[in-house]
N, C-alpha and C. Protein backbone atom coordinates (compact mmCIF):
# COMPACT_ATOMS: atom_id res chain seq x y z
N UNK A 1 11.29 -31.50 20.96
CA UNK A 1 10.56 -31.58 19.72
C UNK A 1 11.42 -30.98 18.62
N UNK A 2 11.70 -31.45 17.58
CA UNK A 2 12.16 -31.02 16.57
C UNK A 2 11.07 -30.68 15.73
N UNK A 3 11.36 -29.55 14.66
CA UNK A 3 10.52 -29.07 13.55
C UNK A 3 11.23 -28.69 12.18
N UNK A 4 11.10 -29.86 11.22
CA UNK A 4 11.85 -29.57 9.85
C UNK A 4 10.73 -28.48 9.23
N UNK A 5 11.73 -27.54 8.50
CA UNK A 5 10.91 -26.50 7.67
C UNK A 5 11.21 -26.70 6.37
N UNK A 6 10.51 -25.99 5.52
CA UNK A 6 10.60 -26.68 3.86
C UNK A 6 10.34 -25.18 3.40
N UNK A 7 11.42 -24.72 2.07
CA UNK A 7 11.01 -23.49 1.75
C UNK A 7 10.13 -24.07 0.66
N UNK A 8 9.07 -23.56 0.42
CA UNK A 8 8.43 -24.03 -1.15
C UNK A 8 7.87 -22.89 -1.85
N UNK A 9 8.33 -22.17 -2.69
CA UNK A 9 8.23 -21.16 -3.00
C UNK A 9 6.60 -20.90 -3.53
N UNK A 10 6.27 -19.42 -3.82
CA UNK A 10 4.46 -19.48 -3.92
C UNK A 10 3.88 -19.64 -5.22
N UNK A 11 4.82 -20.16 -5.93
CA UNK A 11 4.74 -20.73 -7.39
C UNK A 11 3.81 -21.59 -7.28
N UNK A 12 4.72 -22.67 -6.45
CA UNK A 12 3.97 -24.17 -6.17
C UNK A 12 3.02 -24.19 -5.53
N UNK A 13 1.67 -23.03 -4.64
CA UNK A 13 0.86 -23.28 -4.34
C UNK A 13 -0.13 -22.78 -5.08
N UNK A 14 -1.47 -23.32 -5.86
CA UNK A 14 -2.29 -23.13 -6.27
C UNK A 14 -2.74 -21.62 -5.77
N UNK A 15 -2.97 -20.72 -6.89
CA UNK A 15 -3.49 -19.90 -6.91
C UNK A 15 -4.89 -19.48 -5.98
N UNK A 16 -5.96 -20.29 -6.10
CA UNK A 16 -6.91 -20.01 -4.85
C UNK A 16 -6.78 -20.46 -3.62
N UNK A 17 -5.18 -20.91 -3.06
CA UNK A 17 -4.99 -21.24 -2.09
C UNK A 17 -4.37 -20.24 -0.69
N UNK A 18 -3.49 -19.50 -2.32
CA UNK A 18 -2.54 -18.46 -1.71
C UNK A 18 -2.59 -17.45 -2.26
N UNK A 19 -3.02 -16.10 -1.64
CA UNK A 19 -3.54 -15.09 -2.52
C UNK A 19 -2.80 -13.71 -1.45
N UNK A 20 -2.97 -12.72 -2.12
CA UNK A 20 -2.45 -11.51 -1.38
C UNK A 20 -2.94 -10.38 -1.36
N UNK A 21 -2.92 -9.51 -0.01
CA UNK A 21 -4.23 -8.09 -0.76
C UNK A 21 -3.14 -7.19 -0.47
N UNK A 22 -2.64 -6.74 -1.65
CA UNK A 22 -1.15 -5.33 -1.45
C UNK A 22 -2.16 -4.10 -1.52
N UNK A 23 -0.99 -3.77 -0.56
CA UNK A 23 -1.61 -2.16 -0.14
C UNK A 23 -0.34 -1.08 -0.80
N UNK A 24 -0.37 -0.19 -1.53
CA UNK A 24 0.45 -0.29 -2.58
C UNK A 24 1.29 0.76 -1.62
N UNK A 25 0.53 1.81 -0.79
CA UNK A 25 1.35 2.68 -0.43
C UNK A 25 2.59 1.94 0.80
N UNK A 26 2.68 0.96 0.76
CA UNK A 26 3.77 0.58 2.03
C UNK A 26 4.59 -0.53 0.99
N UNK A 27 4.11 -1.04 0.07
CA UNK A 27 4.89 -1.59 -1.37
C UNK A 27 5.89 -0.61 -1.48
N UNK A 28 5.61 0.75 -2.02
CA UNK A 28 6.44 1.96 -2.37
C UNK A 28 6.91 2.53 -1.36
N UNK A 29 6.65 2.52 0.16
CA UNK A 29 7.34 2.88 1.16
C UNK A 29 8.57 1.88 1.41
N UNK A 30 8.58 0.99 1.16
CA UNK A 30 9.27 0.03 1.18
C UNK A 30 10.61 0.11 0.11
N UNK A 31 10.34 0.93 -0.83
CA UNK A 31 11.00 1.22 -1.96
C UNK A 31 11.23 -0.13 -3.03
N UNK A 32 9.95 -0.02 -3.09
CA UNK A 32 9.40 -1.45 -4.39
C UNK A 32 8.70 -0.53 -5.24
N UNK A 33 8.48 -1.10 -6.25
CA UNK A 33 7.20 -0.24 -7.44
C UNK A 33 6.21 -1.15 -7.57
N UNK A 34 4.97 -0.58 -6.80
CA UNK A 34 4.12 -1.42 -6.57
C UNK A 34 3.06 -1.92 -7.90
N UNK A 35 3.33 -1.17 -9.18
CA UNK A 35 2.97 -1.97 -10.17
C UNK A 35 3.82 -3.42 -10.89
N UNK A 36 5.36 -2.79 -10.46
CA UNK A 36 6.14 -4.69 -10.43
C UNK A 36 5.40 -5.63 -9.69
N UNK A 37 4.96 -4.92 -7.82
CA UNK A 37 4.97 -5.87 -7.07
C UNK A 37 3.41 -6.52 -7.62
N UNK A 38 2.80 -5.62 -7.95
CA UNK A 38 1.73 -6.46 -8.22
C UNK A 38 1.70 -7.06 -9.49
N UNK A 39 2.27 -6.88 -10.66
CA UNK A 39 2.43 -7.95 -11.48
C UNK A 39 3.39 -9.22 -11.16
N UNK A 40 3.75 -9.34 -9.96
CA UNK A 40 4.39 -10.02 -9.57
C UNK A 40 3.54 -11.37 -9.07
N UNK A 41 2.85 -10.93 -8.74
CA UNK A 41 1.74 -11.76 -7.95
C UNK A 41 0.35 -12.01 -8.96
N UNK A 42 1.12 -11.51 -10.50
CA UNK A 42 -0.57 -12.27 -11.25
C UNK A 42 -1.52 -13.41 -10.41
N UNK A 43 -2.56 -13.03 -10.63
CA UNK A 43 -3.50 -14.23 -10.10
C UNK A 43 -3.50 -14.14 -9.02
N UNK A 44 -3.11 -13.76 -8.14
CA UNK A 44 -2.58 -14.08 -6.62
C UNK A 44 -3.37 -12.54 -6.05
N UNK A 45 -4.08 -11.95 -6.70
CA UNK A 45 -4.15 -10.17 -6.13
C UNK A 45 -5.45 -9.85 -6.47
N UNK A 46 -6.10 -10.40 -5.72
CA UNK A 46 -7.76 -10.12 -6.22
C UNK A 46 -8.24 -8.84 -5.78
N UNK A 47 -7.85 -8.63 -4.49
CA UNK A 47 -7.66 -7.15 -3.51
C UNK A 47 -6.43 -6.11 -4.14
N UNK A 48 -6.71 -5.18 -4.23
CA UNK A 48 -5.68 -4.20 -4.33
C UNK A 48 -5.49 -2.48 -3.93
N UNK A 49 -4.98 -2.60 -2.53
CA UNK A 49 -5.48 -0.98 -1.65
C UNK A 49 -4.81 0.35 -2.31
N UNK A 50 -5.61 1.10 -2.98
CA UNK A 50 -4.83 2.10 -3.51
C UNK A 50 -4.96 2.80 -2.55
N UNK A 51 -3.60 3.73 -2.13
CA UNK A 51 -3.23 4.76 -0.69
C UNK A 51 -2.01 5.30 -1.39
N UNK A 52 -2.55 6.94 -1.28
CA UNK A 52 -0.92 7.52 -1.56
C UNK A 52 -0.54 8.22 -0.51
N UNK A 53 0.64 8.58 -0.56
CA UNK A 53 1.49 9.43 0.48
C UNK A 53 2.63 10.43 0.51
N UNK A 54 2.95 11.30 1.06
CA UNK A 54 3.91 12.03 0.50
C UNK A 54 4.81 11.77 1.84
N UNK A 55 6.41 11.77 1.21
CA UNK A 55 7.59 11.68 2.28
C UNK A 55 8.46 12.06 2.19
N UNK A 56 9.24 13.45 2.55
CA UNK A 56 10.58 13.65 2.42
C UNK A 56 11.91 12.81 2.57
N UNK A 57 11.89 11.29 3.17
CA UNK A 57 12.56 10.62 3.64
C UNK A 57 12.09 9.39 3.89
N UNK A 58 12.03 8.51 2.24
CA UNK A 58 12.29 7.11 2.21
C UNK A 58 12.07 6.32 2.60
N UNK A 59 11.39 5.48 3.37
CA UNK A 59 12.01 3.78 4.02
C UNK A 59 12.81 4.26 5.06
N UNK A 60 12.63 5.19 6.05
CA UNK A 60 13.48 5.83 7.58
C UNK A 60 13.43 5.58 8.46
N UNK A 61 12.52 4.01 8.38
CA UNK A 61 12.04 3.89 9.95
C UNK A 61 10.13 4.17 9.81
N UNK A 62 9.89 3.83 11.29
CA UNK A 62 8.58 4.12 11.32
C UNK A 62 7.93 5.45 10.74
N UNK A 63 7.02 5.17 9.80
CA UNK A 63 6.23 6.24 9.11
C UNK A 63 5.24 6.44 10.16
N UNK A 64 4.92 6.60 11.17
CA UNK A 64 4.31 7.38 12.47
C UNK A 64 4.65 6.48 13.32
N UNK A 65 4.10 7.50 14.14
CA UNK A 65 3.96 7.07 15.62
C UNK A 65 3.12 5.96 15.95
N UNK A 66 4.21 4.62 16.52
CA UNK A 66 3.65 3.01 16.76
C UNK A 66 3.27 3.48 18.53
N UNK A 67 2.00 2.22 18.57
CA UNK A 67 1.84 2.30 19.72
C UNK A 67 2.17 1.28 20.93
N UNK A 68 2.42 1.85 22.07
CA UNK A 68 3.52 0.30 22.89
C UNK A 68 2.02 -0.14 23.75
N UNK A 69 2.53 -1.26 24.80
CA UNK A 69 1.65 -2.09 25.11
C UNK A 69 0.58 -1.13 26.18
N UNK A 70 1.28 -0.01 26.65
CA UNK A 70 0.36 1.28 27.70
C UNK A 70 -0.81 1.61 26.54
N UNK A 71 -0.76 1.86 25.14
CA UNK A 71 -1.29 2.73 24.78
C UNK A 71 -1.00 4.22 24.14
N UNK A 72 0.57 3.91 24.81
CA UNK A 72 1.07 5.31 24.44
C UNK A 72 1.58 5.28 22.98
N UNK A 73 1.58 6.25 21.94
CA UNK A 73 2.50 6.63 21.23
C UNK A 73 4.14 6.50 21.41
N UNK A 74 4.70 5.90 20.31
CA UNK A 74 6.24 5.47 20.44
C UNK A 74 7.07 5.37 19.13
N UNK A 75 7.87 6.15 18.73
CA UNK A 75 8.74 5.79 17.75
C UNK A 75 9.64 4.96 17.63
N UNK A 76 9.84 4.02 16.71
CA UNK A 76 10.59 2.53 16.53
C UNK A 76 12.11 3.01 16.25
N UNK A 77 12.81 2.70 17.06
CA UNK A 77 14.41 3.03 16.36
C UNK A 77 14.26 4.56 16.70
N UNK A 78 13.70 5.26 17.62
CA UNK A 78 13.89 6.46 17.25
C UNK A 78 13.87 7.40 16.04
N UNK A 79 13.68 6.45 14.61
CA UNK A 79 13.80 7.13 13.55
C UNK A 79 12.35 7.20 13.09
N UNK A 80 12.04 8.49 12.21
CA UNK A 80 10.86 8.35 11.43
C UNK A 80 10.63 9.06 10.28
N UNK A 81 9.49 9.07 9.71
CA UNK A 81 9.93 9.40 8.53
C UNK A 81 9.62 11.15 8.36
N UNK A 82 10.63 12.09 7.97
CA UNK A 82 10.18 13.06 8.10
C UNK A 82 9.42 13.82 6.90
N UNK A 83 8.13 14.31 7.40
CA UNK A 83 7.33 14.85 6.85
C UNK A 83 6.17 13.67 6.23
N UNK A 84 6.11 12.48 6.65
CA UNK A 84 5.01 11.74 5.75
C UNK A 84 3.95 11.91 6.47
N UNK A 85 2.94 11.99 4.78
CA UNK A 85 1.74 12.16 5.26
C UNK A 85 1.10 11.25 4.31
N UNK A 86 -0.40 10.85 4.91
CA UNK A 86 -0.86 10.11 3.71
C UNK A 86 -1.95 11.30 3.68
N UNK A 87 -2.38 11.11 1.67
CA UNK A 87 -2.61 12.10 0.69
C UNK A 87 -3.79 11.74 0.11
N UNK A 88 -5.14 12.55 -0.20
CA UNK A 88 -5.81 11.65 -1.34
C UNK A 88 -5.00 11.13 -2.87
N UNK A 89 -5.95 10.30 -3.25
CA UNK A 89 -4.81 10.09 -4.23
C UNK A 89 -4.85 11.10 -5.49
N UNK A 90 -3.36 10.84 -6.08
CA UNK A 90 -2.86 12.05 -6.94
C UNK A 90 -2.42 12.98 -6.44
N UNK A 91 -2.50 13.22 -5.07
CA UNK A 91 -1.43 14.05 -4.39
C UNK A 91 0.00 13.65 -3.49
N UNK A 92 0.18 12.56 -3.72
CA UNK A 92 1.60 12.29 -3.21
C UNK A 92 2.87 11.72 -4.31
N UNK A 93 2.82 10.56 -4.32
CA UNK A 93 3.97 10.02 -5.00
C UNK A 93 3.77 8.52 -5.81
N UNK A 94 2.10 8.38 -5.69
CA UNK A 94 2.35 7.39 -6.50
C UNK A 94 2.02 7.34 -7.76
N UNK A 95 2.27 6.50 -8.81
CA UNK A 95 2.18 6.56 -9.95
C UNK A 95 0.74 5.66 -10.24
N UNK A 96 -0.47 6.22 -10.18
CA UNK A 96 -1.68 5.39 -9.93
C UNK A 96 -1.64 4.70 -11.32
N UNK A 97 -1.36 5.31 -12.64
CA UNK A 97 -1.64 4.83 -13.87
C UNK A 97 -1.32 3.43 -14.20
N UNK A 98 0.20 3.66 -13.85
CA UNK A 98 0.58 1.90 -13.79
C UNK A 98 0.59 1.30 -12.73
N UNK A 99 -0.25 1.61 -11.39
CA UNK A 99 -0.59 0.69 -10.96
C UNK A 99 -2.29 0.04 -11.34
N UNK A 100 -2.81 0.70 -11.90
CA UNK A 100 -4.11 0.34 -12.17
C UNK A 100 -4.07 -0.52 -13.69
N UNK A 101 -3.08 -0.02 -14.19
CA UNK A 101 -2.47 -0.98 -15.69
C UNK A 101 -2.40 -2.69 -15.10
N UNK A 102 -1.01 -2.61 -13.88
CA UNK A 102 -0.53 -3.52 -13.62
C UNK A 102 -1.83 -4.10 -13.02
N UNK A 103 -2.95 -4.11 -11.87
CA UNK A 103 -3.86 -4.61 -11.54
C UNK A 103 -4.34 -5.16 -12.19
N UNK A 104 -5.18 -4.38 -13.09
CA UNK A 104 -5.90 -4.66 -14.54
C UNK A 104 -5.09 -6.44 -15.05
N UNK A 105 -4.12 -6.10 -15.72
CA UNK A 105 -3.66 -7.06 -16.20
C UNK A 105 -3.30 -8.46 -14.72
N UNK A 106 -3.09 -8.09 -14.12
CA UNK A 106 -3.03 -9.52 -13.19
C UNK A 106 -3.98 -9.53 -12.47
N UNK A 107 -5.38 -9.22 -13.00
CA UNK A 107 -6.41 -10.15 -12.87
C UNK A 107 -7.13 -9.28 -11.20
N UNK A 108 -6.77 -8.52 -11.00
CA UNK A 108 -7.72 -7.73 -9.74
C UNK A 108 -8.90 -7.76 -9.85
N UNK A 109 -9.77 -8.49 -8.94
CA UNK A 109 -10.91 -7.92 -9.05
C UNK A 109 -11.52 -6.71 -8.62
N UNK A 110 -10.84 -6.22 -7.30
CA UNK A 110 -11.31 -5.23 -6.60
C UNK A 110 -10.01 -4.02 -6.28
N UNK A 111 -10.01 -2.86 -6.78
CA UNK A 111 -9.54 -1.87 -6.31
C UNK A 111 -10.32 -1.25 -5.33
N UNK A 112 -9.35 -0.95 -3.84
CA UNK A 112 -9.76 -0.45 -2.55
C UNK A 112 -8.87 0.94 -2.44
N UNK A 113 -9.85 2.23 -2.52
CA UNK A 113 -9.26 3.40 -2.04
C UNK A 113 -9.04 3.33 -0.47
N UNK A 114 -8.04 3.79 -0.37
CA UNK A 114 -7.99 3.62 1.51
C UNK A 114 -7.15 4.76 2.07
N UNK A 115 -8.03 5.89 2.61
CA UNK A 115 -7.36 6.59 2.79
C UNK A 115 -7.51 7.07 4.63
N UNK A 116 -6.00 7.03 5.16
CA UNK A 116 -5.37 6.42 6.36
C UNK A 116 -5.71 8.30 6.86
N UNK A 117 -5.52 8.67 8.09
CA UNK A 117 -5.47 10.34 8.75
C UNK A 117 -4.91 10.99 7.57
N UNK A 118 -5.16 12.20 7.47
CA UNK A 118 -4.54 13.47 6.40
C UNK A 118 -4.82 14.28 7.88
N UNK A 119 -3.39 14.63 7.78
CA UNK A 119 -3.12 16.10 8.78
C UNK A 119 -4.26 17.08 8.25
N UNK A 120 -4.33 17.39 7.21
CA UNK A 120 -4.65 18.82 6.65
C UNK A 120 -6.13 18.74 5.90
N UNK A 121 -6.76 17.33 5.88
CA UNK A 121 -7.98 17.10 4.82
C UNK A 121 -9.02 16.42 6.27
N UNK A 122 -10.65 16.89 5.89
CA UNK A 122 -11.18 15.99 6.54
C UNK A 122 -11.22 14.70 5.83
N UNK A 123 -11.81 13.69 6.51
CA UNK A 123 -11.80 11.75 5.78
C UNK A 123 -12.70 12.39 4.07
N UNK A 124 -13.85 12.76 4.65
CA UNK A 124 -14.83 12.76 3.23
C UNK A 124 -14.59 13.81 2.16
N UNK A 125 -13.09 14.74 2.49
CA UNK A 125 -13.27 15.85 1.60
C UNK A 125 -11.88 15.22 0.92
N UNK A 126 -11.00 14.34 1.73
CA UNK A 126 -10.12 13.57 0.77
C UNK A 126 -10.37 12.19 0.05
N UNK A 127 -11.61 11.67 0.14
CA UNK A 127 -12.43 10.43 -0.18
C UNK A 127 -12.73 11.29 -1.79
N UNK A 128 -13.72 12.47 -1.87
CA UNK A 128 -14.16 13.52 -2.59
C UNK A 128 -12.96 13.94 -3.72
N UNK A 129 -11.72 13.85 -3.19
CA UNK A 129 -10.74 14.19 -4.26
C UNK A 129 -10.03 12.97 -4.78
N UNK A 130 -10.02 11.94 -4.14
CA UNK A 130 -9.64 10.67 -5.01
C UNK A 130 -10.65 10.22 -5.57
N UNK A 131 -11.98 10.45 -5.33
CA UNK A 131 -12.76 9.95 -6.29
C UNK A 131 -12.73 10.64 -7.81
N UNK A 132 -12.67 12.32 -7.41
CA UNK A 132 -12.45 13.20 -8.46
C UNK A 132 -11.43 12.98 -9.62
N UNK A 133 -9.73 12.27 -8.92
CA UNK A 133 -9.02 11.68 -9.27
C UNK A 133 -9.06 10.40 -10.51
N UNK A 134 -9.91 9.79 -9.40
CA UNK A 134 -9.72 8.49 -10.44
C UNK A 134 -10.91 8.23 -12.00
N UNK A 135 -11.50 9.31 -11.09
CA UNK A 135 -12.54 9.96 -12.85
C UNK A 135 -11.65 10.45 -13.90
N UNK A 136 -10.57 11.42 -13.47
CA UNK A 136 -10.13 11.50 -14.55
C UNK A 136 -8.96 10.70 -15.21
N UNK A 137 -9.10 9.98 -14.31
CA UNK A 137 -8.20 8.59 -15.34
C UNK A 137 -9.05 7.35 -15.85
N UNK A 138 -10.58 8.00 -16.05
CA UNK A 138 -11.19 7.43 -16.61
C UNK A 138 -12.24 5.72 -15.75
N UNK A 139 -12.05 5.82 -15.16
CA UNK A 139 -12.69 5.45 -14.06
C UNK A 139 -14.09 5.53 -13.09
């Protein structure tokens, strides 16, 4: 069997066809600025997961511990990232202002707080400070 492939870039597909839900904190783990990436995708970003995080070390490999087919805990490449944690937001590294600019303007309908384990916070007392957060950016 043969299979011809066709690149067609996501220009050419209608907007309610092809859509994307960025999760901003792995945009910026990635070492993108996830208010480019999402003006990148006007129209295309109806979803948009706000998650921050703090990391001494970049794009290093797995940001935790992946799990293999046992169940067990496993680091990818042996490398990871040291010290990341995910943060309510306003406590790590992202720049929420322009990403909520950039949303805004390419048409988001829905901003999603999503906040992943905190070593050091329970779920509802770091839910409690990004909400606190995004009040005072007017929100």
């Amino acid at each position: 069997m043969r299979i011809n492939f066709y690149w067609i870039g996501y220009e050419s597909i209608p907007c309610g066809i092809l859509q994307t839900e960025i999760d901003t904190c792995w945009v910026k783990y990635a070492g993108q600025d996830p208010a480019a990436y999402i003006r990148k995708y006007t129209g295309r970003s109806p979803v948009v997961h706000l998650k921050d995080f703090w990391a001494n070390n970049m794009n290093a490999g797995a940001a935790y511990a992946l799990i293999d087919d046992a169940g067990k805990e496993k680091e990818a490449d042996g490398k990871k990232a040291s010290g990341f944690q995910f943060k309510p937001l306003g406590q790590g590294v992202q720049d929420f202002e322009s990403i909520l600019e950039a949303a805004e303007a390419a048409g988001t309908e829905f901003v999603v707080v999503e906040q992943d384990q905190s070593p050091d916070l329970p779920p509802m007392e770091s839910a409690k400070i990004s909400r606190q957060y995004l009040k005072q950016l007017g929100l």
